[in-house]
PDB file of N, CA and C in Angstrom:
ATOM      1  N   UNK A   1     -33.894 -15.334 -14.719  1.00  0.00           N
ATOM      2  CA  UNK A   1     -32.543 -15.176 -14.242  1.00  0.00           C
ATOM      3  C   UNK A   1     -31.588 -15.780 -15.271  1.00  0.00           C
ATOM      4  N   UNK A   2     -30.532 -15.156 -15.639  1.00  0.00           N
ATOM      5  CA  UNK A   2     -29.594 -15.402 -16.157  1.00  0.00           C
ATOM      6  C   UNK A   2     -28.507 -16.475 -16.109  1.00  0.00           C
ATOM      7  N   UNK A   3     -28.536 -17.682 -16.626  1.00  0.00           N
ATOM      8  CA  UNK A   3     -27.354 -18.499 -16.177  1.00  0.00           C
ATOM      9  C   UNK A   3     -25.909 -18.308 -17.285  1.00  0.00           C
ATOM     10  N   UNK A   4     -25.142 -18.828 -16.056  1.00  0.00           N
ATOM     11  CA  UNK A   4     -23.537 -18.395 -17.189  1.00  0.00           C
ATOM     12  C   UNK A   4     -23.041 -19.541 -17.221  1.00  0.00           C
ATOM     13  N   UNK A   5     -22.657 -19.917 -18.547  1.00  0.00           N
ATOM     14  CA  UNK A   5     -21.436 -21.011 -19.218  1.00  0.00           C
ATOM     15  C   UNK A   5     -20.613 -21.224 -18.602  1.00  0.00           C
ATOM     16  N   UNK A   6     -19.847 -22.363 -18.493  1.00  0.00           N
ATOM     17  CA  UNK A   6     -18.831 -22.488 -18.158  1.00  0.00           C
ATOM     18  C   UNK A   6     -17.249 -21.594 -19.218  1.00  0.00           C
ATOM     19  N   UNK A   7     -18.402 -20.922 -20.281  1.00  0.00           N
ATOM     20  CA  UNK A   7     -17.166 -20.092 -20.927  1.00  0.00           C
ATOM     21  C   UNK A   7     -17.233 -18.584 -19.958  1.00  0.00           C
ATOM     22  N   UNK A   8     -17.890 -18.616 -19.231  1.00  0.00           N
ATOM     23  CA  UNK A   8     -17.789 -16.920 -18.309  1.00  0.00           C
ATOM     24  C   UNK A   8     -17.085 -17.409 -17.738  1.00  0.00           C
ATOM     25  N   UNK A   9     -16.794 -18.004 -16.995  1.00  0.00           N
ATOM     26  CA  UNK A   9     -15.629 -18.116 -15.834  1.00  0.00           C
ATOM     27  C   UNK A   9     -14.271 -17.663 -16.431  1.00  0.00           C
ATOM     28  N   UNK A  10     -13.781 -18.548 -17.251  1.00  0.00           N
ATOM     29  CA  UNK A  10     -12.620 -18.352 -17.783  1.00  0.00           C
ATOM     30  C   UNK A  10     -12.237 -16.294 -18.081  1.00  0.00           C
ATOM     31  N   UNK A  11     -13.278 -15.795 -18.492  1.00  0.00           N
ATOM     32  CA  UNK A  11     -13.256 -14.229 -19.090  1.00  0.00           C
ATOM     33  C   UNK A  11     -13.493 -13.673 -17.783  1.00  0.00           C
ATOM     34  N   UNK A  12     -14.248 -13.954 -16.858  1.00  0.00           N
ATOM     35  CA  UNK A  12     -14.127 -13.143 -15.318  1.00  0.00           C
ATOM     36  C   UNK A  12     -12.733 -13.201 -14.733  1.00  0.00           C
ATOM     37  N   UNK A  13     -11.929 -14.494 -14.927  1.00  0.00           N
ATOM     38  CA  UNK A  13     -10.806 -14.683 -14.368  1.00  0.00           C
ATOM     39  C   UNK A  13      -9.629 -13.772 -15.244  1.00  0.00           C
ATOM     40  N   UNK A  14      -9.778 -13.423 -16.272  1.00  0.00           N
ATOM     41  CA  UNK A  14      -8.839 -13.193 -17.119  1.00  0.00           C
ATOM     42  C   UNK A  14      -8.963 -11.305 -16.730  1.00  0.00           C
ATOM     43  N   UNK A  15     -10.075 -11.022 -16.747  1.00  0.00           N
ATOM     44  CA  UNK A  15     -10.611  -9.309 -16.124  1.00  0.00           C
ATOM     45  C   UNK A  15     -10.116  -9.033 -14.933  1.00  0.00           C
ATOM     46  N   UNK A  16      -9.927 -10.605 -13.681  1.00  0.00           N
ATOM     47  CA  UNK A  16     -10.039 -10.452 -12.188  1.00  0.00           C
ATOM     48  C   UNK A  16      -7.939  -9.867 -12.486  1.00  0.00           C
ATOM     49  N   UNK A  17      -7.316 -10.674 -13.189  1.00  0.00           N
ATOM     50  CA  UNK A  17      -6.002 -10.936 -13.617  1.00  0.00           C
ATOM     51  C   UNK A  17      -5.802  -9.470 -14.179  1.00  0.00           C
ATOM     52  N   UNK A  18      -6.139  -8.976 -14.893  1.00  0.00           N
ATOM     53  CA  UNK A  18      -5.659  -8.014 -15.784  1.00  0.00           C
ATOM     54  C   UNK A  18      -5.827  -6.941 -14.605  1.00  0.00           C
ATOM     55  N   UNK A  19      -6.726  -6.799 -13.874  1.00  0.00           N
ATOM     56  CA  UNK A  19      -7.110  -5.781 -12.652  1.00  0.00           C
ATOM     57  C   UNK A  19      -6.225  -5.759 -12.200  1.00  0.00           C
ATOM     58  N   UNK A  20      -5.697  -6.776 -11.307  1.00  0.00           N
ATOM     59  CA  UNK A  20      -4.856  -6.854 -10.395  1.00  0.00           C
ATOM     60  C   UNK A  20      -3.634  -6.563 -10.662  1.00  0.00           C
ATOM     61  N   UNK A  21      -3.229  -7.497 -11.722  1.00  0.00           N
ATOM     62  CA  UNK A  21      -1.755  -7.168 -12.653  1.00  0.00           C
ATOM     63  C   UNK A  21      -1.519  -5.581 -12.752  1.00  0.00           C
ATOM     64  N   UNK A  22      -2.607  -4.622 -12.593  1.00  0.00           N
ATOM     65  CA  UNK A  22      -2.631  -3.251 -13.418  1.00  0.00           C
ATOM     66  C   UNK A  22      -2.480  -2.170 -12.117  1.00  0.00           C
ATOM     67  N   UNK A  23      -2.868  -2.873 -10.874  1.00  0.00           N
ATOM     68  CA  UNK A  23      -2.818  -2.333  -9.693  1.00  0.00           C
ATOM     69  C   UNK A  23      -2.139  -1.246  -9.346  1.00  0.00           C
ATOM     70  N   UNK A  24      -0.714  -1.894  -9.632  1.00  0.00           N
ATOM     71  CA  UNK A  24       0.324  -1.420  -9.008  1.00  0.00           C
ATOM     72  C   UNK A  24       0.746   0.281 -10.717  1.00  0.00           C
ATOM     73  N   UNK A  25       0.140   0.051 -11.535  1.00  0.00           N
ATOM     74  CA  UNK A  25       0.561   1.148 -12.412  1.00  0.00           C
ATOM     75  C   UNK A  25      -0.979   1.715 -12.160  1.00  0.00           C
ATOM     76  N   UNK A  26      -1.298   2.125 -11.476  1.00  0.00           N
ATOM     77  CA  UNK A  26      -2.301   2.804 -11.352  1.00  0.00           C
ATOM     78  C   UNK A  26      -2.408   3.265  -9.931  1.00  0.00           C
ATOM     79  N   UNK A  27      -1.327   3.501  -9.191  1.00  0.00           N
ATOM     80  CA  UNK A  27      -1.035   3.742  -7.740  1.00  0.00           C
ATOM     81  C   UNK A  27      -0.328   5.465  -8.103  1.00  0.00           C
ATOM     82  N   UNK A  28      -1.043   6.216  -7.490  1.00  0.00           N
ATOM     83  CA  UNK A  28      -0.633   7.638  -7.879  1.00  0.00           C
ATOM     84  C   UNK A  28       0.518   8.008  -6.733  1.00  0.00           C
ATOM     85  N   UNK A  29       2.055   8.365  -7.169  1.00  0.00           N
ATOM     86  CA  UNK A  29       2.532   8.838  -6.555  1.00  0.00           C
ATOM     87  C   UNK A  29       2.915  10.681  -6.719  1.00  0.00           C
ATOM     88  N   UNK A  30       2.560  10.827  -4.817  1.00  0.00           N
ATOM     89  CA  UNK A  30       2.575  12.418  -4.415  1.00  0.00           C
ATOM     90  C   UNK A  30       3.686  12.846  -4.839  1.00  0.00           C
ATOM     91  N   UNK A  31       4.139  13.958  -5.554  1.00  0.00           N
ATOM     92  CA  UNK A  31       5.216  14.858  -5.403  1.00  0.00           C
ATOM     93  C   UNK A  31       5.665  15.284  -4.455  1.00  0.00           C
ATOM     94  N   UNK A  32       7.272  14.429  -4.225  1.00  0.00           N
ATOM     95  CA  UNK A  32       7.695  14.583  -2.583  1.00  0.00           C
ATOM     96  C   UNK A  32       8.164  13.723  -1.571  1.00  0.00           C
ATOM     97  N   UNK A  33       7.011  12.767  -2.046  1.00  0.00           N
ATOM     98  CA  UNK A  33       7.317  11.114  -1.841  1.00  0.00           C
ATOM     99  C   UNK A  33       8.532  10.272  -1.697  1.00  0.00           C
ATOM    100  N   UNK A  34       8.951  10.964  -2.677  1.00  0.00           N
ATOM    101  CA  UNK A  34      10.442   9.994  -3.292  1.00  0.00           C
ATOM    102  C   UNK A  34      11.112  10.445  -1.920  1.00  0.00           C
ATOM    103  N   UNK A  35      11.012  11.577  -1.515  1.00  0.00           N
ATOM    104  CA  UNK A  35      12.397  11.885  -0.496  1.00  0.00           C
ATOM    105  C   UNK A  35      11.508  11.558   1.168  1.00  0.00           C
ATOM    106  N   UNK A  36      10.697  11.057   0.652  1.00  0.00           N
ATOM    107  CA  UNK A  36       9.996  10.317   2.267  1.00  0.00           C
ATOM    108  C   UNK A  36      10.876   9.029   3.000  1.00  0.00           C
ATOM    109  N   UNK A  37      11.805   8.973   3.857  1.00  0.00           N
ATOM    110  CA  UNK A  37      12.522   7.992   3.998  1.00  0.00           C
ATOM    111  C   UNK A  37      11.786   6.367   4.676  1.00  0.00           C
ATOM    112  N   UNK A  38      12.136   5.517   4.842  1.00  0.00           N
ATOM    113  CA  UNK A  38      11.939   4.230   5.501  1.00  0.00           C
ATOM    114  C   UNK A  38      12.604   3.844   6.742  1.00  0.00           C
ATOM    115  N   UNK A  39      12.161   3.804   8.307  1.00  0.00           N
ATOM    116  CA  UNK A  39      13.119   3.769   9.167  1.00  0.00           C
ATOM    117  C   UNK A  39      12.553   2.332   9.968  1.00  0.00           C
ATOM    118  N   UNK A  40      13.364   1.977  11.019  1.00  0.00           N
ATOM    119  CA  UNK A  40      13.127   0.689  12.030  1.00  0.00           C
ATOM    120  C   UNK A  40      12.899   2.265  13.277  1.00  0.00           C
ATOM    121  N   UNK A  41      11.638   1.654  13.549  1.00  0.00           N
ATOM    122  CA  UNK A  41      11.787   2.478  15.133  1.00  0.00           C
ATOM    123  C   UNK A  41      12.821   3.128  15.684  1.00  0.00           C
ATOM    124  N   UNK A  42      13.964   2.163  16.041  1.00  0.00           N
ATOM    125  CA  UNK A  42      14.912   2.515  16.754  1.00  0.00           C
ATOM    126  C   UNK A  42      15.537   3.597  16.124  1.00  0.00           C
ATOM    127  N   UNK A  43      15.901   3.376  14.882  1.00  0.00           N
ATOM    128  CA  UNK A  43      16.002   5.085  14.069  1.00  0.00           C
ATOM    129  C   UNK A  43      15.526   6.280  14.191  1.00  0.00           C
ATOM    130  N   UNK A  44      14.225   6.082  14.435  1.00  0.00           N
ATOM    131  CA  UNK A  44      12.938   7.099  14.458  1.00  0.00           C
ATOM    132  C   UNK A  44      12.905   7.789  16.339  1.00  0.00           C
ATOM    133  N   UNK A  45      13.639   7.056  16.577  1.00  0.00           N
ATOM    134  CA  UNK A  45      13.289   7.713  18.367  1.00  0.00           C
ATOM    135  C   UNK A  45      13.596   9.054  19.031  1.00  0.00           C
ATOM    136  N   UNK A  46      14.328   9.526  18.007  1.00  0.00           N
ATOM    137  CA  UNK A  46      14.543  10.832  18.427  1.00  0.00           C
ATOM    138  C   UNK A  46      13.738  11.542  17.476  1.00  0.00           C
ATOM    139  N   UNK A  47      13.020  11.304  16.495  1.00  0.00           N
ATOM    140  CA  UNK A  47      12.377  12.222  15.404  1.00  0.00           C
ATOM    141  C   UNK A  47      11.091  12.751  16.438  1.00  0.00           C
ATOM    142  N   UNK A  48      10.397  13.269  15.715  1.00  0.00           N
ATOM    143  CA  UNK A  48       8.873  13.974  16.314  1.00  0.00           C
ATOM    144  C   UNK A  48       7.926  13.300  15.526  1.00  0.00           C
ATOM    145  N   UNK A  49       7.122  11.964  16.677  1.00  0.00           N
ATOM    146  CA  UNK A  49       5.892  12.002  15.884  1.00  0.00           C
ATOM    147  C   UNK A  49       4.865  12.835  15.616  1.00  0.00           C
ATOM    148  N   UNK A  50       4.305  11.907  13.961  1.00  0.00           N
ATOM    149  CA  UNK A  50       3.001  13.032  13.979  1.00  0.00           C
ATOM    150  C   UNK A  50       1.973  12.199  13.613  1.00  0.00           C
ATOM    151  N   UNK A  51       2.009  11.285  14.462  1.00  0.00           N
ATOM    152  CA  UNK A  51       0.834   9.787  14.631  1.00  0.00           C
ATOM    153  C   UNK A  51       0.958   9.022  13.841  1.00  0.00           C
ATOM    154  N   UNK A  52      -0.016   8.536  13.212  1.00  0.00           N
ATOM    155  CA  UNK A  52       0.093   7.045  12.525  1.00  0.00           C
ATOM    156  C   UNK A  52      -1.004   6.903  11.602  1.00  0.00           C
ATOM    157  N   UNK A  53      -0.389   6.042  10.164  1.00  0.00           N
ATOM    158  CA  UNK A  53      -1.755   6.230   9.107  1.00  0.00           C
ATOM    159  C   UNK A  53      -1.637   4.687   8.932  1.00  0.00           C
ATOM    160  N   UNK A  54      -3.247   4.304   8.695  1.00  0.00           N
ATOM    161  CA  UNK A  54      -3.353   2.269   8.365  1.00  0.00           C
ATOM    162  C   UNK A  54      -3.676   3.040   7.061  1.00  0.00           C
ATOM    163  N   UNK A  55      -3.122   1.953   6.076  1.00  0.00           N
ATOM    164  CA  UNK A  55      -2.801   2.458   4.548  1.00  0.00           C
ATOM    165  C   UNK A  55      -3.454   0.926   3.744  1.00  0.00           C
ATOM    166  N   UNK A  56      -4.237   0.967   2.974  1.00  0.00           N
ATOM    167  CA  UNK A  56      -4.450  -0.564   2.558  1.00  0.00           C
ATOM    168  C   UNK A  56      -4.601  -0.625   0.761  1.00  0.00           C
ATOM    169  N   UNK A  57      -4.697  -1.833   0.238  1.00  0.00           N
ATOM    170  CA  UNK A  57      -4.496  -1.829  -1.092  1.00  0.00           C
ATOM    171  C   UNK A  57      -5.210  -3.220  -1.299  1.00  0.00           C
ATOM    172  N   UNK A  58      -5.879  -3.305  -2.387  1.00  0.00           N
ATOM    173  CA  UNK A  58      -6.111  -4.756  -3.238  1.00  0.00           C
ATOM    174  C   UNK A  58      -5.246  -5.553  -2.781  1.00  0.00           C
ATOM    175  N   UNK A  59      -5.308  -6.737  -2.408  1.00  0.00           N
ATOM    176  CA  UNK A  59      -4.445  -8.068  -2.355  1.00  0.00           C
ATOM    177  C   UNK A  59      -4.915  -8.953  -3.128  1.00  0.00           C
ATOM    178  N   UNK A  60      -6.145  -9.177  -3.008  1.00  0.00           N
ATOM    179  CA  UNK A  60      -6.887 -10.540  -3.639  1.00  0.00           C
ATOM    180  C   UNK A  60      -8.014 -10.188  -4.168  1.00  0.00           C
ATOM    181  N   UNK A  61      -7.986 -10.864  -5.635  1.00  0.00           N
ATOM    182  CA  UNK A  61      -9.492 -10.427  -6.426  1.00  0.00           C
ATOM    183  C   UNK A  61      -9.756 -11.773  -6.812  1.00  0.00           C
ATOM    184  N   UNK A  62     -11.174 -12.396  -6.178  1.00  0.00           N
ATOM    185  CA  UNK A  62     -11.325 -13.700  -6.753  1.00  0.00           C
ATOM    186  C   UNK A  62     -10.640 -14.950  -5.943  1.00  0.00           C
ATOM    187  N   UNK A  63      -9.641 -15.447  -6.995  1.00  0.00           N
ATOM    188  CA  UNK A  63      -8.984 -16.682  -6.436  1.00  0.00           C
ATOM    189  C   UNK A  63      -7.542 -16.602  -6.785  1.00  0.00           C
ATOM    190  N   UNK A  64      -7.327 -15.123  -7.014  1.00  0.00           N
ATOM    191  CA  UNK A  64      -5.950 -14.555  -7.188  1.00  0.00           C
ATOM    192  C   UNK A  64      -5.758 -14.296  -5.884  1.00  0.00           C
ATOM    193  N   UNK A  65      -3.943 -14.178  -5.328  1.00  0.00           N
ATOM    194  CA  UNK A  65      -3.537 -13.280  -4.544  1.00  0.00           C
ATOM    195  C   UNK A  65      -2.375 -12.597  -5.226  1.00  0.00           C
ATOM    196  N   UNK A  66      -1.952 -11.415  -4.890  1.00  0.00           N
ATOM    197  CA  UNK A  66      -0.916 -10.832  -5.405  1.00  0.00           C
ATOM    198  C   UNK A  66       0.075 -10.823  -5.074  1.00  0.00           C
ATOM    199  N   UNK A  67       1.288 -10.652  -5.252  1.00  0.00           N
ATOM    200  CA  UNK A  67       2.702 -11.101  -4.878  1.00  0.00           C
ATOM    201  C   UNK A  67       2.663 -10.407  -3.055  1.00  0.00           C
ATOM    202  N   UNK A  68       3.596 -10.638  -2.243  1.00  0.00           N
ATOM    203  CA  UNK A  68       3.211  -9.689  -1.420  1.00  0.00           C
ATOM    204  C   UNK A  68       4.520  -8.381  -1.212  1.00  0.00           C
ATOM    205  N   UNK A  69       5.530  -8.979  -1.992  1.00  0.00           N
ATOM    206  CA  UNK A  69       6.150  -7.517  -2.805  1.00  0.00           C
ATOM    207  C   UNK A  69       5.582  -6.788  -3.169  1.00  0.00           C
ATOM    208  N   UNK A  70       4.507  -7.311  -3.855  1.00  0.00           N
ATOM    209  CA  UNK A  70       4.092  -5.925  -5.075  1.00  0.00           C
ATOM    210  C   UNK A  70       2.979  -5.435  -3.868  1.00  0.00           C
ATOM    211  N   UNK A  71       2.498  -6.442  -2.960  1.00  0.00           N
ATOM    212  CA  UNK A  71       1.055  -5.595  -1.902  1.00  0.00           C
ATOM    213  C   UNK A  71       2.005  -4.296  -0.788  1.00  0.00           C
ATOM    214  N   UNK A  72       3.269  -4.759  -0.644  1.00  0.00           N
ATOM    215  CA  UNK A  72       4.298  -4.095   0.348  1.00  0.00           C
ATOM    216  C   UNK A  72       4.932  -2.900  -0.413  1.00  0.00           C
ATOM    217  N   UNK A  73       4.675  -3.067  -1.052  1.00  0.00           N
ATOM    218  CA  UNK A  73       5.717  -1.817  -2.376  1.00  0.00           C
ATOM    219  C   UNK A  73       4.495  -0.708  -2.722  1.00  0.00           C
ATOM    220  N   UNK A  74       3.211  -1.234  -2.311  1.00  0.00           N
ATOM    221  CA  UNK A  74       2.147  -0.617  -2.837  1.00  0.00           C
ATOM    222  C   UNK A  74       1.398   0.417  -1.790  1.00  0.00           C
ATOM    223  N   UNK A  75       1.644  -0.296  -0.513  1.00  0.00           N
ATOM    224  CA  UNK A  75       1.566   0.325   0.847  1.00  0.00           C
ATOM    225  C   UNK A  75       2.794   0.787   1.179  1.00  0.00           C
ATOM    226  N   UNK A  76       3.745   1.049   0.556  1.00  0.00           N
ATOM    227  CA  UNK A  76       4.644   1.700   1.725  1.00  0.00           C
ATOM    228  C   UNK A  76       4.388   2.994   0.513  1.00  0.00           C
ATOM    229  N   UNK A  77       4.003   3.035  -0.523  1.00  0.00           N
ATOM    230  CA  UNK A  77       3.962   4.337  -1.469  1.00  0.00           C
ATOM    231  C   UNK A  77       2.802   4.745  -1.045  1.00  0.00           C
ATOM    232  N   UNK A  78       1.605   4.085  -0.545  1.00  0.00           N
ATOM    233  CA  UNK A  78       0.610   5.121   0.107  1.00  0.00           C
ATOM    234  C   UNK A  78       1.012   5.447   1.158  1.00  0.00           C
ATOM    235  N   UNK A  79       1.861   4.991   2.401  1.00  0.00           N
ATOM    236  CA  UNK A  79       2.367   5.471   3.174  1.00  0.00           C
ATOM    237  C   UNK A  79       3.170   7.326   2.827  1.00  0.00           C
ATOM    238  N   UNK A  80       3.999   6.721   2.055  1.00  0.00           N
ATOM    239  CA  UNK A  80       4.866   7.611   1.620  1.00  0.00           C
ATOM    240  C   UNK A  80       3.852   8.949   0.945  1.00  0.00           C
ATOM    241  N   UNK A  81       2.747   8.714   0.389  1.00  0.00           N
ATOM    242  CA  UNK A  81       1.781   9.930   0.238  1.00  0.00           C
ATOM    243  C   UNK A  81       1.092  10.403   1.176  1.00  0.00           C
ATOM    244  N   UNK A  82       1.290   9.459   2.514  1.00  0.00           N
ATOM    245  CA  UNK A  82       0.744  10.366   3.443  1.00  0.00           C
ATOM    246  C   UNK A  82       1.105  11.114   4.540  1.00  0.00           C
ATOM    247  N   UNK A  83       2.636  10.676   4.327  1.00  0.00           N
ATOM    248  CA  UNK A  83       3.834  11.157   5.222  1.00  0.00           C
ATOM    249  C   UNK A  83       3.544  13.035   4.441  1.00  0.00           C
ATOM    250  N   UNK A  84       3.970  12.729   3.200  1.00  0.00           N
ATOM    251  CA  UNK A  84       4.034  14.319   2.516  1.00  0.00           C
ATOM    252  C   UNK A  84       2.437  15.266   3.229  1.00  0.00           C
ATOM    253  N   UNK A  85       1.608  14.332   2.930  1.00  0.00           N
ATOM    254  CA  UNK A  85       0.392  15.289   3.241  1.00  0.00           C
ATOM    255  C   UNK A  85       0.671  16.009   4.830  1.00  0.00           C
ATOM    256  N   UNK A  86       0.974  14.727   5.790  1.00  0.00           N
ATOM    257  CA  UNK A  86       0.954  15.607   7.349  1.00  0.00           C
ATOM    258  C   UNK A  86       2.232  16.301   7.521  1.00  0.00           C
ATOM    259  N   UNK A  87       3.650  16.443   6.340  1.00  0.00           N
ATOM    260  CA  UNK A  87       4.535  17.499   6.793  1.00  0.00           C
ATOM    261  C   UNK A  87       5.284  16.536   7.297  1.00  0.00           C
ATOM    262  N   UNK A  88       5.202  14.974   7.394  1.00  0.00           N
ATOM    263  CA  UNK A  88       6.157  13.940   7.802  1.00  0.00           C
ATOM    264  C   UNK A  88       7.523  13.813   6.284  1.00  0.00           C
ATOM    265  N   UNK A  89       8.765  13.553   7.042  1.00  0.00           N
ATOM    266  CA  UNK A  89       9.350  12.847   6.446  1.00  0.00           C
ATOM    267  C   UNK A  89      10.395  11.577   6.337  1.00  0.00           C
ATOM    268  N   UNK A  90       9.718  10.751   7.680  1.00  0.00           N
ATOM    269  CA  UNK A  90       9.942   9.376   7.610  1.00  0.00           C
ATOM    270  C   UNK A  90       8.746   8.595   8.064  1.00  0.00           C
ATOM    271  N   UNK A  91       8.470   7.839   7.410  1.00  0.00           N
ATOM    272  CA  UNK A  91       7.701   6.437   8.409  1.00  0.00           C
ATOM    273  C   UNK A  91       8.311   5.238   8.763  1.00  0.00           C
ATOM    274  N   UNK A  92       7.870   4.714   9.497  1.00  0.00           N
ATOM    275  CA  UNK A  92       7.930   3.360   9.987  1.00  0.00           C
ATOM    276  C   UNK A  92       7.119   2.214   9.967  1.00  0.00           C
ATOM    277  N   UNK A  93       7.244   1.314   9.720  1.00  0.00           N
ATOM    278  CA  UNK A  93       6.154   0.066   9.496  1.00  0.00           C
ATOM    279  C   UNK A  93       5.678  -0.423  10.991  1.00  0.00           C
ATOM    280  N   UNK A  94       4.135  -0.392  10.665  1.00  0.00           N
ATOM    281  CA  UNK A  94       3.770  -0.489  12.474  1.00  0.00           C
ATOM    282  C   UNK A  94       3.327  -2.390  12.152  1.00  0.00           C
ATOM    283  N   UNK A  95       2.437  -2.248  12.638  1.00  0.00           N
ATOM    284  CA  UNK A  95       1.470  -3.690  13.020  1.00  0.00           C
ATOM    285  C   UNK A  95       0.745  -3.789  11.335  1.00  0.00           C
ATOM    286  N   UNK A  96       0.372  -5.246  10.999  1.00  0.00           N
ATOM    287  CA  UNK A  96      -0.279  -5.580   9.580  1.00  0.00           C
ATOM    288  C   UNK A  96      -1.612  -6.305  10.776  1.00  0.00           C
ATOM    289  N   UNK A  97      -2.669  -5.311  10.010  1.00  0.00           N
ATOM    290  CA  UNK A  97      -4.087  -5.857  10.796  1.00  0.00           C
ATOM    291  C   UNK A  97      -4.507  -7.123  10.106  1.00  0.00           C
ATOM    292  N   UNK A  98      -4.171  -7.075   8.736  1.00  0.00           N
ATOM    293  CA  UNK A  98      -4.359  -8.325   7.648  1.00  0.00           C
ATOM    294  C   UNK A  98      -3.504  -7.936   6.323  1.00  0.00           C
ATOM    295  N   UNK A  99      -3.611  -9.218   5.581  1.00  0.00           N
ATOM    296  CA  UNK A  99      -2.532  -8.538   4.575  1.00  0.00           C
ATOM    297  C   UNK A  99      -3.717  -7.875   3.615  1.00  0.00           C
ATOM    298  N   UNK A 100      -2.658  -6.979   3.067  1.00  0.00           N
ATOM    299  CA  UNK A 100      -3.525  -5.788   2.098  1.00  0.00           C
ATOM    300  C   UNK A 100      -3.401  -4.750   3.058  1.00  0.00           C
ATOM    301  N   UNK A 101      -2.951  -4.750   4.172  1.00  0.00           N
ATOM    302  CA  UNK A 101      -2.704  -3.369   5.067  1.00  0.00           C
ATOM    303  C   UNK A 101      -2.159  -3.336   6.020  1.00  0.00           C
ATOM    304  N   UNK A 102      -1.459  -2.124   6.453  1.00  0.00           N
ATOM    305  CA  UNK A 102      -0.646  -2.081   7.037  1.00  0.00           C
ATOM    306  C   UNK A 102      -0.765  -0.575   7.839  1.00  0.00           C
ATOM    307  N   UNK A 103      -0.003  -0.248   9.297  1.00  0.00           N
ATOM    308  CA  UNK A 103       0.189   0.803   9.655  1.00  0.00           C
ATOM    309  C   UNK A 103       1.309   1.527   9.815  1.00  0.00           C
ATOM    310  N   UNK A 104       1.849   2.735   9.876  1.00  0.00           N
ATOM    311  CA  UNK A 104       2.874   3.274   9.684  1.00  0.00           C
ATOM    312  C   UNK A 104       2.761   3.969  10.917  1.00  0.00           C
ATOM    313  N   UNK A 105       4.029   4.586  11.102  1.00  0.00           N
ATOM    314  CA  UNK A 105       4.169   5.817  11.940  1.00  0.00           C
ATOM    315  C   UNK A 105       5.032   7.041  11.336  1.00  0.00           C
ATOM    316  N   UNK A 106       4.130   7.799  11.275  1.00  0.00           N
ATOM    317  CA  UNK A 106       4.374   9.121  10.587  1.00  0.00           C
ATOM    318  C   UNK A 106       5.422  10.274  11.335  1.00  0.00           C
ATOM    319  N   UNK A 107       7.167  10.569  10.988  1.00  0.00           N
ATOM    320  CA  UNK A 107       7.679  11.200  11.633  1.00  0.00           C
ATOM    321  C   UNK A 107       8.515  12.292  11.172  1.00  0.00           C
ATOM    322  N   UNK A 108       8.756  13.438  11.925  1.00  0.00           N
ATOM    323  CA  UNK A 108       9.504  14.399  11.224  1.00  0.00           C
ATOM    324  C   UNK A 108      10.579  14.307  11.836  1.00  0.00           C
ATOM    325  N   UNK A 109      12.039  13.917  11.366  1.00  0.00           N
ATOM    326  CA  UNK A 109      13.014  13.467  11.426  1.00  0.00           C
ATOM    327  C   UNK A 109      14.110  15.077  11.226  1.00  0.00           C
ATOM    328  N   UNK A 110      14.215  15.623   9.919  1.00  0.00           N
ATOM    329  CA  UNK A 110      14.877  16.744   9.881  1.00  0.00           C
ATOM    330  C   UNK A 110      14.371  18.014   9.958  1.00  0.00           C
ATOM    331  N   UNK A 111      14.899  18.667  10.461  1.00  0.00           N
ATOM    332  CA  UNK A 111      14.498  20.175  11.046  1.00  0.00           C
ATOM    333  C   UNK A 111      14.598  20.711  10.135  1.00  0.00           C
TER     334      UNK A 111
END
């Protein structure tokens, strides 16, 4: 069996860092997206739901955590790719089961 230096740690941490750091430019946004809006419920009450997507992302690699801007900015753009897929064009931020995810509610707002 293989033992590791105390010089591996330092280069796992620096890989765990560069991953994470890289996260957020490596998040594919749908064509369409952009015009997916952001609402509070109370906005959304007259729209037509079309259910609800839990959307999740990397938060923590290691003994990193990631900003939780950049974890919220990262889920509301998978949100926003999945609003386009069901023909939605607003969501709403539902319940966070843990951080790194979140649920939405998927709604069609304009006719």
């Amino acid at each position: 069996m293989k033992k590791y230096t105390p010089l591996h740690y330092p280069f796992t941490g620096l890989i765990c860092c560069l991953i994470v750091g890289c996260a957020s430019a490596f998040m594919k946004v749908t064509p369409g997206s952009d015009s997916v809006n952001l609402q509070s419920a109370a906005d959304a009450r007259n729209c037509q739901s079309l259910g609800k997507v839990t959307v999740g992302v990397v938060a923590e690699v290691g003994f990193y955590t990631r900003s939780a801007d950049d974890v919220e900015a990262n889920l509301l753009q998978l949100a926003r790719n999945s609003a386009v897929s069901a023909g939605a064009d607003t969501v709403v931020k539902a319940e966070i089961p843990e951080y790194g995810r979140r649920a939405f509610g998927l709604y069609k707002c304009n006719n």
